[in-house]
N, C-alpha and C. Protein backbone atom coordinates (compact mmCIF):
# COMPACT_ATOMS: atom_id res chain seq x y z
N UNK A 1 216.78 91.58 61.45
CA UNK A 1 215.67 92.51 61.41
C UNK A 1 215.21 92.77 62.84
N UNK A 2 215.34 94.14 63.46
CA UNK A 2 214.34 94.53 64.33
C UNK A 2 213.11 94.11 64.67
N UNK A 3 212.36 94.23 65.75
CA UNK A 3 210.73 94.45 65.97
C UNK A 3 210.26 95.55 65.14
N UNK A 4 210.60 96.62 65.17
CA UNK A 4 210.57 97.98 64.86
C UNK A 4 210.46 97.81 63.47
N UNK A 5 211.38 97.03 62.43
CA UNK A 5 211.55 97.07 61.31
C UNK A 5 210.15 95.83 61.00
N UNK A 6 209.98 94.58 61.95
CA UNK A 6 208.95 94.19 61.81
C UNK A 6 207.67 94.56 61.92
N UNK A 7 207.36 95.35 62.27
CA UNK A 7 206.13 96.53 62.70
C UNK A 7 205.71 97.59 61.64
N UNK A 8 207.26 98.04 60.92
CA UNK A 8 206.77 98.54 59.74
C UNK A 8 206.28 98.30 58.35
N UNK A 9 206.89 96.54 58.74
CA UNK A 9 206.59 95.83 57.48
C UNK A 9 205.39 95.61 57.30
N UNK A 10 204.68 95.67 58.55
CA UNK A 10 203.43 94.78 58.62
C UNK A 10 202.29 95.98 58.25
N UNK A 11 202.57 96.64 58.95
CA UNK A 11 201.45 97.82 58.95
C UNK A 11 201.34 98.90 58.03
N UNK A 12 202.78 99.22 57.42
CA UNK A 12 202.68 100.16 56.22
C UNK A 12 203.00 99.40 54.68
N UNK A 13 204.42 98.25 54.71
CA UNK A 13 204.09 97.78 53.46
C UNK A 13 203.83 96.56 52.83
N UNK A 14 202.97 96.14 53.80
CA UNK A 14 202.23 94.53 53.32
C UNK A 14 200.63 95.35 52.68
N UNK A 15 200.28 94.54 51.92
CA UNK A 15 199.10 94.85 50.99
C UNK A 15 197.67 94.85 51.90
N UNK A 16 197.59 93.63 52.64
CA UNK A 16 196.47 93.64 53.40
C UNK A 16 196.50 93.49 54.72
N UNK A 17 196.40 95.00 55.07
CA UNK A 17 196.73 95.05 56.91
C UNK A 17 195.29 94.53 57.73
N UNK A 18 194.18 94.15 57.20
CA UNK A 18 193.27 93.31 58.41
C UNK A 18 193.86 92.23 58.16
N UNK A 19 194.08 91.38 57.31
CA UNK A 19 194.83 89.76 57.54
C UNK A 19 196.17 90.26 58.51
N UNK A 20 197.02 91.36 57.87
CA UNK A 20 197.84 91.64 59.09
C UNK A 20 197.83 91.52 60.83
N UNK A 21 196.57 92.19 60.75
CA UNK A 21 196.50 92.56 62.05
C UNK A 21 195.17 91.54 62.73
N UNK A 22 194.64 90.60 61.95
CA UNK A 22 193.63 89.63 62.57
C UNK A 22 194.48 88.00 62.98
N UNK A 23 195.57 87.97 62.59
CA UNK A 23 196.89 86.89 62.77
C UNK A 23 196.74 87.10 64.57
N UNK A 24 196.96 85.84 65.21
CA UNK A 24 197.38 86.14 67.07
C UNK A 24 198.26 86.83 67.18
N UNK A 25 199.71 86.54 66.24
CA UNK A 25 201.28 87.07 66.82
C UNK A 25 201.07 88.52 66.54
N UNK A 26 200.05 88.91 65.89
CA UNK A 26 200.30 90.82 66.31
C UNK A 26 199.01 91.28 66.92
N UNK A 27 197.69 90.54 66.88
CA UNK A 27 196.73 91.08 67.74
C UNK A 27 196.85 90.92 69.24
N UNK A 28 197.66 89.67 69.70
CA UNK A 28 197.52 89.54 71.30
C UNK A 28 198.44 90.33 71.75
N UNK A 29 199.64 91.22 71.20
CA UNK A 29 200.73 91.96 71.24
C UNK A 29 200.47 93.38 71.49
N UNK A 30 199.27 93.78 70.94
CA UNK A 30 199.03 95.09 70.47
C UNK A 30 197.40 94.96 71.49
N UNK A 31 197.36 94.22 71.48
CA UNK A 31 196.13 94.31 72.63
C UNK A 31 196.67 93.88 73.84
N UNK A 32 197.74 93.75 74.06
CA UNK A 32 198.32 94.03 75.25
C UNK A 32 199.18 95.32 75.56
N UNK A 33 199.75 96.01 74.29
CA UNK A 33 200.39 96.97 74.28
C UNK A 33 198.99 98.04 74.54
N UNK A 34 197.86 98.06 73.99
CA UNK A 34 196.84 98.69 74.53
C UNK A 34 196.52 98.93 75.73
N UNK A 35 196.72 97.70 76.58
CA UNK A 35 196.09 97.63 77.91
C UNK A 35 197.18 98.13 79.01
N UNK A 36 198.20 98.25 78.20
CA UNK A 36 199.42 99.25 79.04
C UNK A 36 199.72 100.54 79.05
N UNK A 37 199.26 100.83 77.97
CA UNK A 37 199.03 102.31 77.59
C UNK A 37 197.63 102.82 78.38
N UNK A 38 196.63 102.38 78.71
CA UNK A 38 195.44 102.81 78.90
C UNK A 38 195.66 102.88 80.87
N UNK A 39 196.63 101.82 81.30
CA UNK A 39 196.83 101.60 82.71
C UNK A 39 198.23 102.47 83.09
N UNK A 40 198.64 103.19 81.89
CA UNK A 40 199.76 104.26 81.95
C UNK A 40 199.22 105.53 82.73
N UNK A 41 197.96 105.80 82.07
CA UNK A 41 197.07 106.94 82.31
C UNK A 41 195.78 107.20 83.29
N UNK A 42 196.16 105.70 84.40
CA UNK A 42 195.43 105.72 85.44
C UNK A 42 195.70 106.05 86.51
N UNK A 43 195.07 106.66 87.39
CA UNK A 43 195.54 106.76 89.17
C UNK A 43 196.42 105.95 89.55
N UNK A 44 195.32 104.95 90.01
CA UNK A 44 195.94 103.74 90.28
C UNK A 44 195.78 102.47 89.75
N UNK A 45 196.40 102.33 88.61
CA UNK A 45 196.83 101.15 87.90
C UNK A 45 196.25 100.01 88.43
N UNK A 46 195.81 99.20 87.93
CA UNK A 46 195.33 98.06 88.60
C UNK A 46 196.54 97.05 88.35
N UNK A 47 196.90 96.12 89.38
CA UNK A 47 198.15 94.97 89.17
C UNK A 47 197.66 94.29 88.16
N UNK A 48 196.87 93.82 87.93
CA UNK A 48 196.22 92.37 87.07
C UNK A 48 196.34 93.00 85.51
N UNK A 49 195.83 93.81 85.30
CA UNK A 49 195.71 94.38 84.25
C UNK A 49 196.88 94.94 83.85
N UNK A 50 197.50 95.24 84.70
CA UNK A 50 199.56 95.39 84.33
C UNK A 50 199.96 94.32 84.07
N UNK A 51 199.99 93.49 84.87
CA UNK A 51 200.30 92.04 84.39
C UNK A 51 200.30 91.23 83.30
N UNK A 52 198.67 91.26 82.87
CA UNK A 52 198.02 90.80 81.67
C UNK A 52 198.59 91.71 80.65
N UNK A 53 198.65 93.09 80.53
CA UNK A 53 199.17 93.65 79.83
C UNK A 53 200.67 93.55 79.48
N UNK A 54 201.53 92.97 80.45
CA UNK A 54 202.79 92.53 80.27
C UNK A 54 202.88 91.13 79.35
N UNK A 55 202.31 90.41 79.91
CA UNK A 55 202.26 89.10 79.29
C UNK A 55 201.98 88.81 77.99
N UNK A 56 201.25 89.17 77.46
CA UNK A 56 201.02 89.49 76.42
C UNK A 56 201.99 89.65 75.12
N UNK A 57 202.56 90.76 74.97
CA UNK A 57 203.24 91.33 74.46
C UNK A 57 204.43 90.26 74.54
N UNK A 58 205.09 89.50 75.45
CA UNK A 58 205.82 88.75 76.30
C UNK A 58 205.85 87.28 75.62
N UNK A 59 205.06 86.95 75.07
CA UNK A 59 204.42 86.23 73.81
C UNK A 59 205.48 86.14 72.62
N UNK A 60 204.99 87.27 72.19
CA UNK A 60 206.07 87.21 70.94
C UNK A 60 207.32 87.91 71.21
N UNK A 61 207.85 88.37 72.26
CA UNK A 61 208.96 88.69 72.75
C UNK A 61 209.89 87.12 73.31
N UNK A 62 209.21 86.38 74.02
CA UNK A 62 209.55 85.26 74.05
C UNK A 62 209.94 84.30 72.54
N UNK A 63 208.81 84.20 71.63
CA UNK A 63 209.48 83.51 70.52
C UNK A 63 210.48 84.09 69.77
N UNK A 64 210.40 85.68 69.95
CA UNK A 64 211.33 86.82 68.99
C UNK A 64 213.06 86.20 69.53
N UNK A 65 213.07 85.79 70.91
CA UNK A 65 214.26 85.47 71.93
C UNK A 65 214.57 83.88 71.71
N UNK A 66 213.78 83.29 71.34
CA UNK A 66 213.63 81.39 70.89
C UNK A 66 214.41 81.45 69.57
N UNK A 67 213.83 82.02 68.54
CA UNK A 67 214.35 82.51 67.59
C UNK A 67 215.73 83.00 67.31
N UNK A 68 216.33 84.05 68.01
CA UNK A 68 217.30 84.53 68.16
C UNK A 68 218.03 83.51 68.68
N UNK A 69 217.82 82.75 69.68
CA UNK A 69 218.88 81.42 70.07
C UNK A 69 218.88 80.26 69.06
N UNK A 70 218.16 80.16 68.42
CA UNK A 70 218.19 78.53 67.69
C UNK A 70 219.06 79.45 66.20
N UNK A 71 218.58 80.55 65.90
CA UNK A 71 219.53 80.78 64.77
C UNK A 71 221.05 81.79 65.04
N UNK A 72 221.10 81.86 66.72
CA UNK A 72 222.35 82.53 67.00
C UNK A 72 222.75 83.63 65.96
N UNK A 73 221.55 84.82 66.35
CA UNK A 73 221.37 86.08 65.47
C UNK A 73 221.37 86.86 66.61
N UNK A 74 222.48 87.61 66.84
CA UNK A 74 222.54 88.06 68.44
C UNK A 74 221.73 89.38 68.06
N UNK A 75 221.38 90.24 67.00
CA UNK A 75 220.70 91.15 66.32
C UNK A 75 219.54 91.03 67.26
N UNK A 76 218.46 89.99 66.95
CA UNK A 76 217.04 89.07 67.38
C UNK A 76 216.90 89.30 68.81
N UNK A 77 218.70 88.95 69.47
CA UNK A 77 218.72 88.61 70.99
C UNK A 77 218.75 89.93 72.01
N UNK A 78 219.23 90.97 70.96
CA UNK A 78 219.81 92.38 71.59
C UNK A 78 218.04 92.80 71.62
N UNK A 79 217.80 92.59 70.39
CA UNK A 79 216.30 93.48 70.75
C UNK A 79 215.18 92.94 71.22
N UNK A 80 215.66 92.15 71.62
CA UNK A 80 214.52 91.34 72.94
C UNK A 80 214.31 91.47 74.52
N UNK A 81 216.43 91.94 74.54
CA UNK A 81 216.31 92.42 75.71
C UNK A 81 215.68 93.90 76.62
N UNK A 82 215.43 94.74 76.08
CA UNK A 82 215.03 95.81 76.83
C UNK A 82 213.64 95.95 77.31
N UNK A 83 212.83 94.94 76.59
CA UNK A 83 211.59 94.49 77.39
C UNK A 83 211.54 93.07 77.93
N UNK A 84 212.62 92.40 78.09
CA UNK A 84 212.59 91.06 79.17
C UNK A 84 213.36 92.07 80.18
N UNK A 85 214.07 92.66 80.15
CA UNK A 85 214.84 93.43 81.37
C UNK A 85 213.63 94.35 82.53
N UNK A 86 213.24 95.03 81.31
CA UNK A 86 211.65 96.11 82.03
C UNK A 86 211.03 95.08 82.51
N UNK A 87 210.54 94.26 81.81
CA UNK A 87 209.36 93.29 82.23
C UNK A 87 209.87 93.05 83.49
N UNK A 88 210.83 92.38 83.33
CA UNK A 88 211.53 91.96 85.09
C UNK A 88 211.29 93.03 86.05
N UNK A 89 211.77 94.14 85.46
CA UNK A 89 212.28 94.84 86.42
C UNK A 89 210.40 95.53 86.91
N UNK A 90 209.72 95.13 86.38
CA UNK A 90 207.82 95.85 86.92
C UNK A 90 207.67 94.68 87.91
N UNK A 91 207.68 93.16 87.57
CA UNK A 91 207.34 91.97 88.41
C UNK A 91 208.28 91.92 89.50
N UNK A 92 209.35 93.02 89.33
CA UNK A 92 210.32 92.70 90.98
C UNK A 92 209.55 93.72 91.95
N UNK A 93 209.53 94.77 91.02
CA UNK A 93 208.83 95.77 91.81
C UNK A 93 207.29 95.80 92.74
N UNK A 94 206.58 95.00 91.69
CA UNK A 94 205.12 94.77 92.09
C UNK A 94 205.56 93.01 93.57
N UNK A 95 206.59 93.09 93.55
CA UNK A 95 206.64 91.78 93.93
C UNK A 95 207.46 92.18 95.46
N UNK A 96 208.34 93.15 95.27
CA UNK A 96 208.92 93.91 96.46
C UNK A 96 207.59 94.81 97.18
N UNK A 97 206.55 94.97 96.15
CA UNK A 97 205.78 95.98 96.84
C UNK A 97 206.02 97.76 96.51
N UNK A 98 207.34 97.58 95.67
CA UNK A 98 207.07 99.02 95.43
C UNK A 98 206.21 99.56 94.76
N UNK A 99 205.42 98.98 93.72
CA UNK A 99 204.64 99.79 92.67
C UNK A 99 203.08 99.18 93.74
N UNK A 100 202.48 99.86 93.81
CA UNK A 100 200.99 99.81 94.61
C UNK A 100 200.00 99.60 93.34
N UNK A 101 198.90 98.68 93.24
CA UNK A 101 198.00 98.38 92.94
C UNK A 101 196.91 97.36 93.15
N UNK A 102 195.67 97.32 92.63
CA UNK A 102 194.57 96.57 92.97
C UNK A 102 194.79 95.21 93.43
């Protein structure tokens, strides 16, 4: 199963989406996916708040990738990578100095 396919389960066909969405593994996710979206649409982005907003999310991307190794479901492992790859690839950048912020 996808993230994607997990996301739809949760939010369109589980019965009670506030127990859904009051659980940590999808509120600290989505309130970090918030705080990236909102620092998408700023001047100048603040670092910390990119950060925090990375991390976050990074959470259950990390156990989604724990997961995928202990049950060697390379499915789990494929779709973990394109945000451990991005993620890297913002912390090299902010870390080389190319991306400018607070």
């Amino acid at each position: 199963m996808f993230v994607y396919q997990m996301a739809y389960q949760i939010f369109f066909e589980k019965g009670d989406l506030q127990n859904n969405l009051s659980h940590p593994a999808i509120l600290l996710p989505l309130l970090g996916l918030l705080i990236l979206l909102y620092q998408a649409f700023q001047k100048e982005p603040s670092k910390r708040w990119v950060i925090l907003g990375m991390i976050l999310p990074a959470l259950l991307v990390l156990l989604l990738l724990f997961i995928g190794i202990s049950g060697q479901n390379m499915r789990i492992l494929a779709g973990t990578l394109p945000f451990l790859l991005s993620a890297g690839w913002v912390f090299w950048l902010f870390r080389r100095g190319g991306l400018k912020g607070e």
